[in-house]
Protein backbone atom coordinates (compact mmCIF):
# COMPACT_ATOMS: atom_id res chain seq x y z
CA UNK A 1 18.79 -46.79 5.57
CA UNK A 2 14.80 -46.80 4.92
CA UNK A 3 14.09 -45.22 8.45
CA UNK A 4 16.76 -42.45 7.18
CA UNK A 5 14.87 -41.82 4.58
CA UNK A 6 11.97 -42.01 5.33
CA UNK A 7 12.67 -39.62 8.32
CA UNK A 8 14.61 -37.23 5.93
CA UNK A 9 11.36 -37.01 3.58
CA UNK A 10 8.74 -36.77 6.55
CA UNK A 11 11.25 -33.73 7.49
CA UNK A 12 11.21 -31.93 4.31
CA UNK A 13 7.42 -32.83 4.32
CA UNK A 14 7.25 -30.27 7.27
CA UNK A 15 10.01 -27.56 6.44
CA UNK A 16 9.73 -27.01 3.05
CA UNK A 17 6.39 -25.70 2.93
CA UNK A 18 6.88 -23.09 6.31
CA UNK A 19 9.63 -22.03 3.72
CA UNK A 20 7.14 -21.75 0.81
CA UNK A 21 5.04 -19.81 3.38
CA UNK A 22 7.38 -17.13 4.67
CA UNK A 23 8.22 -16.32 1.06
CA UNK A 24 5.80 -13.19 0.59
CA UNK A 25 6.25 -11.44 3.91
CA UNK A 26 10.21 -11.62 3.55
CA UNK A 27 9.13 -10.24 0.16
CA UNK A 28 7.32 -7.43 1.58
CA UNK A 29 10.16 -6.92 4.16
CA UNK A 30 13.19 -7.17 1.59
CA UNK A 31 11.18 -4.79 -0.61
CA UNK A 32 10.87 -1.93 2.09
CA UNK A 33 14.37 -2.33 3.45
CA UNK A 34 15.33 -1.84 0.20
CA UNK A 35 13.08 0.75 -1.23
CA UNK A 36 14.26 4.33 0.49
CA UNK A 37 12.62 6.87 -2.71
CA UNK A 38 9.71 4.85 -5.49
CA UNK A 39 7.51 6.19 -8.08
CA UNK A 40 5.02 4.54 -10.65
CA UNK A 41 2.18 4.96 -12.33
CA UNK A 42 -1.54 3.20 -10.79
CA UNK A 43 -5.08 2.38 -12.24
CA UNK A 44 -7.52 1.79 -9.48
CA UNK A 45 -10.87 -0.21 -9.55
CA UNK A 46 -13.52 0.93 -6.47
CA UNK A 47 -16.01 -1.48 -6.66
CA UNK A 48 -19.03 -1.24 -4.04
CA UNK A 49 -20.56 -4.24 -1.91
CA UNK A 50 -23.12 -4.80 -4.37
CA UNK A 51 -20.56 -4.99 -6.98
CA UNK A 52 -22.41 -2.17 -9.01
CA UNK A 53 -21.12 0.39 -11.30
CA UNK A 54 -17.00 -0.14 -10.86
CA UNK A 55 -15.29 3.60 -10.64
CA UNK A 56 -12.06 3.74 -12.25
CA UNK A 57 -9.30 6.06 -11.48
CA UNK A 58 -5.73 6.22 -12.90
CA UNK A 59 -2.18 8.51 -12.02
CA UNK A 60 0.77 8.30 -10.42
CA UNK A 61 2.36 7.80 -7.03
CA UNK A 62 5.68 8.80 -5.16
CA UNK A 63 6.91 7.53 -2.02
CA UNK A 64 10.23 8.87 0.00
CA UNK A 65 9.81 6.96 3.48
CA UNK A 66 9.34 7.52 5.95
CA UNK A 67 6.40 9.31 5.56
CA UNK A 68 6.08 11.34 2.74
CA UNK A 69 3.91 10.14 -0.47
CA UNK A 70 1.97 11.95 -3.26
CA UNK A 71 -1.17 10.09 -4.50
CA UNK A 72 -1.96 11.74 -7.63
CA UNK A 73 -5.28 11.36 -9.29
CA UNK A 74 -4.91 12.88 -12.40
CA UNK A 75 -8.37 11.14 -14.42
CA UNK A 76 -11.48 11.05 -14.58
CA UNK A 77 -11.35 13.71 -11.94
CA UNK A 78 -7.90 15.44 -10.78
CA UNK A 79 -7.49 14.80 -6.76
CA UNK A 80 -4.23 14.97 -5.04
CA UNK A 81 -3.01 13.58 -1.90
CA UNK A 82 0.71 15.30 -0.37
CA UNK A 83 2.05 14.15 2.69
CA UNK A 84 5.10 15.94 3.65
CA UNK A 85 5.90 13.89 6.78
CA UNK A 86 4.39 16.09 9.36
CA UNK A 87 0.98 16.70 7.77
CA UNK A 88 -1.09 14.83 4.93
CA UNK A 89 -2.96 17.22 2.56
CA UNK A 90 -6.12 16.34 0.35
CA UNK A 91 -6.64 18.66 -2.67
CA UNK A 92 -10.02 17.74 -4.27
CA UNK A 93 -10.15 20.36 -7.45
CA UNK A 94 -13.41 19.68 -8.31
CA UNK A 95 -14.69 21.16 -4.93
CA UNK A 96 -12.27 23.53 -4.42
CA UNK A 97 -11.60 22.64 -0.52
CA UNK A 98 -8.12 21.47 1.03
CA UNK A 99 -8.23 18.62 4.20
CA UNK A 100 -5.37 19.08 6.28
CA UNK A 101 -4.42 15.76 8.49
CA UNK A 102 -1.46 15.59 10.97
CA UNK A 103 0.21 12.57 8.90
CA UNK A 104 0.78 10.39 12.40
CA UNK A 105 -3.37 10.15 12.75
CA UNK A 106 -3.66 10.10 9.19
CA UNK A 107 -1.05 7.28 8.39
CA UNK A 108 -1.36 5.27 11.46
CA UNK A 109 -2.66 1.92 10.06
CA UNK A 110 -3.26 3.12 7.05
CA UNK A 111 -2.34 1.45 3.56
CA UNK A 112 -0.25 4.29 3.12
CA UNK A 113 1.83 3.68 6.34
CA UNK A 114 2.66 -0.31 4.82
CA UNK A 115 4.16 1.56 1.76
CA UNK A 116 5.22 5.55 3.03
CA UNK A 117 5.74 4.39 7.11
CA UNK A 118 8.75 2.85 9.02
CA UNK A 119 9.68 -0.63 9.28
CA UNK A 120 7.08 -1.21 12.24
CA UNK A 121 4.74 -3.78 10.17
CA UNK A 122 4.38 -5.92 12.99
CA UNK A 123 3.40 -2.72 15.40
CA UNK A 124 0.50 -1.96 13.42
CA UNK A 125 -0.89 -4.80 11.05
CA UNK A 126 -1.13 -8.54 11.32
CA UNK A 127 0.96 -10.13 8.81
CA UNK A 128 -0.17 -13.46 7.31
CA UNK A 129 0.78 -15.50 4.03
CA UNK A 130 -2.21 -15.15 1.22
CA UNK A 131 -1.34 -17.52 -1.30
CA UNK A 132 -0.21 -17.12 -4.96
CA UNK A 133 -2.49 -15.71 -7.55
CA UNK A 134 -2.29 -14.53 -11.05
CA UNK A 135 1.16 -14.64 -11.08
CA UNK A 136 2.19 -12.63 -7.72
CA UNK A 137 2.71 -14.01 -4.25
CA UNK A 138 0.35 -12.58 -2.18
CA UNK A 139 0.59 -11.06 1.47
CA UNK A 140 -2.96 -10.24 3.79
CA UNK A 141 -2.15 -7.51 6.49
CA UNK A 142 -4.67 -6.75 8.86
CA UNK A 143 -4.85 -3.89 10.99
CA UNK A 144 -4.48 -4.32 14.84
CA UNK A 145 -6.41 -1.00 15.60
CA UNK A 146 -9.93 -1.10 15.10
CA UNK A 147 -10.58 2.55 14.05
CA UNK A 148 -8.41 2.11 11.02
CA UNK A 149 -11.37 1.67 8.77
CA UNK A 150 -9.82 -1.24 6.70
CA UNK A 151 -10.48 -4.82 7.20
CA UNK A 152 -7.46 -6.19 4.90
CA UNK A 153 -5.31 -4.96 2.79
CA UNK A 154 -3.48 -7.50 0.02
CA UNK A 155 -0.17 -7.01 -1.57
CA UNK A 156 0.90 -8.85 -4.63
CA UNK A 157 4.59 -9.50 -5.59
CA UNK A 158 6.08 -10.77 -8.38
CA UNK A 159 9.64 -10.85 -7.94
CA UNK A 160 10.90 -8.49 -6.10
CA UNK A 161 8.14 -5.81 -7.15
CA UNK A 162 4.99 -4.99 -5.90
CA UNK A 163 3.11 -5.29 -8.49
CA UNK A 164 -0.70 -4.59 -7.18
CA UNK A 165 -2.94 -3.60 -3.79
CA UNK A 166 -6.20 -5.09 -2.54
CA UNK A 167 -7.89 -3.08 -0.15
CA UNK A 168 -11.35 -3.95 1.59
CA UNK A 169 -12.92 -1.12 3.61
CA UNK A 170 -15.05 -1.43 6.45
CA UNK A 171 -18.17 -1.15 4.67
CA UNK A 172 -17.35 -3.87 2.32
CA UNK A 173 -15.84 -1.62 -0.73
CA UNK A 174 -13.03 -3.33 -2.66
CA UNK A 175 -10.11 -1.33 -3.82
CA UNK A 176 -8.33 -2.53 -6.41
CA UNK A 177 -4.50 -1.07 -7.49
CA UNK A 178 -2.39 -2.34 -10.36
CA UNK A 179 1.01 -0.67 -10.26
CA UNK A 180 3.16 0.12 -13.51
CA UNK A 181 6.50 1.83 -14.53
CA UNK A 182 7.56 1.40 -11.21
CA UNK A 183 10.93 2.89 -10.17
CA UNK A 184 13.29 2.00 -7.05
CA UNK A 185 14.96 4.62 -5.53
CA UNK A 186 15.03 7.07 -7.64
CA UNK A 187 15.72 11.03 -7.33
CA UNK A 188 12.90 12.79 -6.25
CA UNK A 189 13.03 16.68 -5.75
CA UNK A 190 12.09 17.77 -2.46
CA UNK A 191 9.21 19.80 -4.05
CA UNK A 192 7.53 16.58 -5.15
CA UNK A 193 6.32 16.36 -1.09
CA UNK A 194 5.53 19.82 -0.42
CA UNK A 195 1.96 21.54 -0.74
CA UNK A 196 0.98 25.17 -0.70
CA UNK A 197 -3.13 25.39 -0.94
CA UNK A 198 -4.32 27.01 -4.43
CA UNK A 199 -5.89 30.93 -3.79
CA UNK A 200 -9.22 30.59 -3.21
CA UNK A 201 -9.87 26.96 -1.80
CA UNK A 202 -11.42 26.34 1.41
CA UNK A 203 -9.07 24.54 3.88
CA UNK A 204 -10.08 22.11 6.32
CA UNK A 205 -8.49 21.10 9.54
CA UNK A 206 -4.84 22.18 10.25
């Protein structure tokens, strides 16, 4: 009766925590397979190597996957991102000029393509279990491609919802995302995804 249990413990010793550690990436994998249309609101934190002079950004974001998203800075300075599946278009106001991407080099291994892309994590990223941290679980994907021009990228869940992003760029620039008002599936017109450049502005690329 002691070996039983003391085989049955040295068991659960081993199994129970792989189940703790699959518990963000089935996260991250129930939350896409469930998520077809989002939308929520962001505040982003760039902070540089040397940890100098934080930039701060806030708006909103939509997704419909696959592959079309609108990243829409709207302070301190008004940029928009539209990708309308076939082609990913930067707006920057400011200077007036459009970049025009084809969205399958511009999403790639992106952090959009974990959010806006197919269910192909494993294709492009490295999946590993990061932890738990100020309340979320956390998941670490790394990119397989070398030109993607991320290092990691963090996702936080609490729940069921993604609650904030973690991106480090190849130059050692941390970009922080906390996610708010966020909405599953909802309606999204069709118009939300499409992008006709402003009279006037220079456009880029094609």
């Amino acid at each position: 009766m002691k070996f039983a249990l003391k085989l049955l413990s040295t068991a659960a010793g081993i199994i129970f925590p792989l189940l703790a550690e699959a518990g963000a990436i089935d996260q991250l994998h129930r939350f896409l397979n469930e998520t077809r249309t989002l939308k929520a609101d962001f505040a982003q934190i760039v902070i540089s190597r040397s940890g100098r002079k934080p930039q701060q950004s806030a708006g909103t974001l939509a997704i419909s996957r696959p592959g079309k998203l609108r990243w829409d800075i709207q302070k301190p300075y008004p940029q928009l991102v539209v990708g309308d599946g076939e082609k990913i278009w930067i707006y920057d106001t400011e200077l007036k000029q459009v970049t025009v991407r084809p969205a399958a080099q511009a999403m790639g291994n992106s952090p959009a393509a974990l959010l806006a892309g197919k269910n192909e994590l494993e294709k492009n990223f490295t999946l590993t279990e990061a932890g738990e941290s100020d309340g979320m679980d956390w998941v670490e994907a790394t990119p397989k491609a070398g030109d993607s021009g991320f290092e990691k990228i963090r996702l936080g869940f609490a729940g069921s919802d993604l609650v904030a992003m973690v991106l480090v760029d190849s130059f050692g620039q941390t970009t922080q995302i906390r996610f708010s008002k966020l909405e599953r599936n909802p309606t999204l017109p069709a118009s939300t995804f499409k992008f006709t450049p402003p009279a006037g502005v220079d456009v880029l690329g094609g």
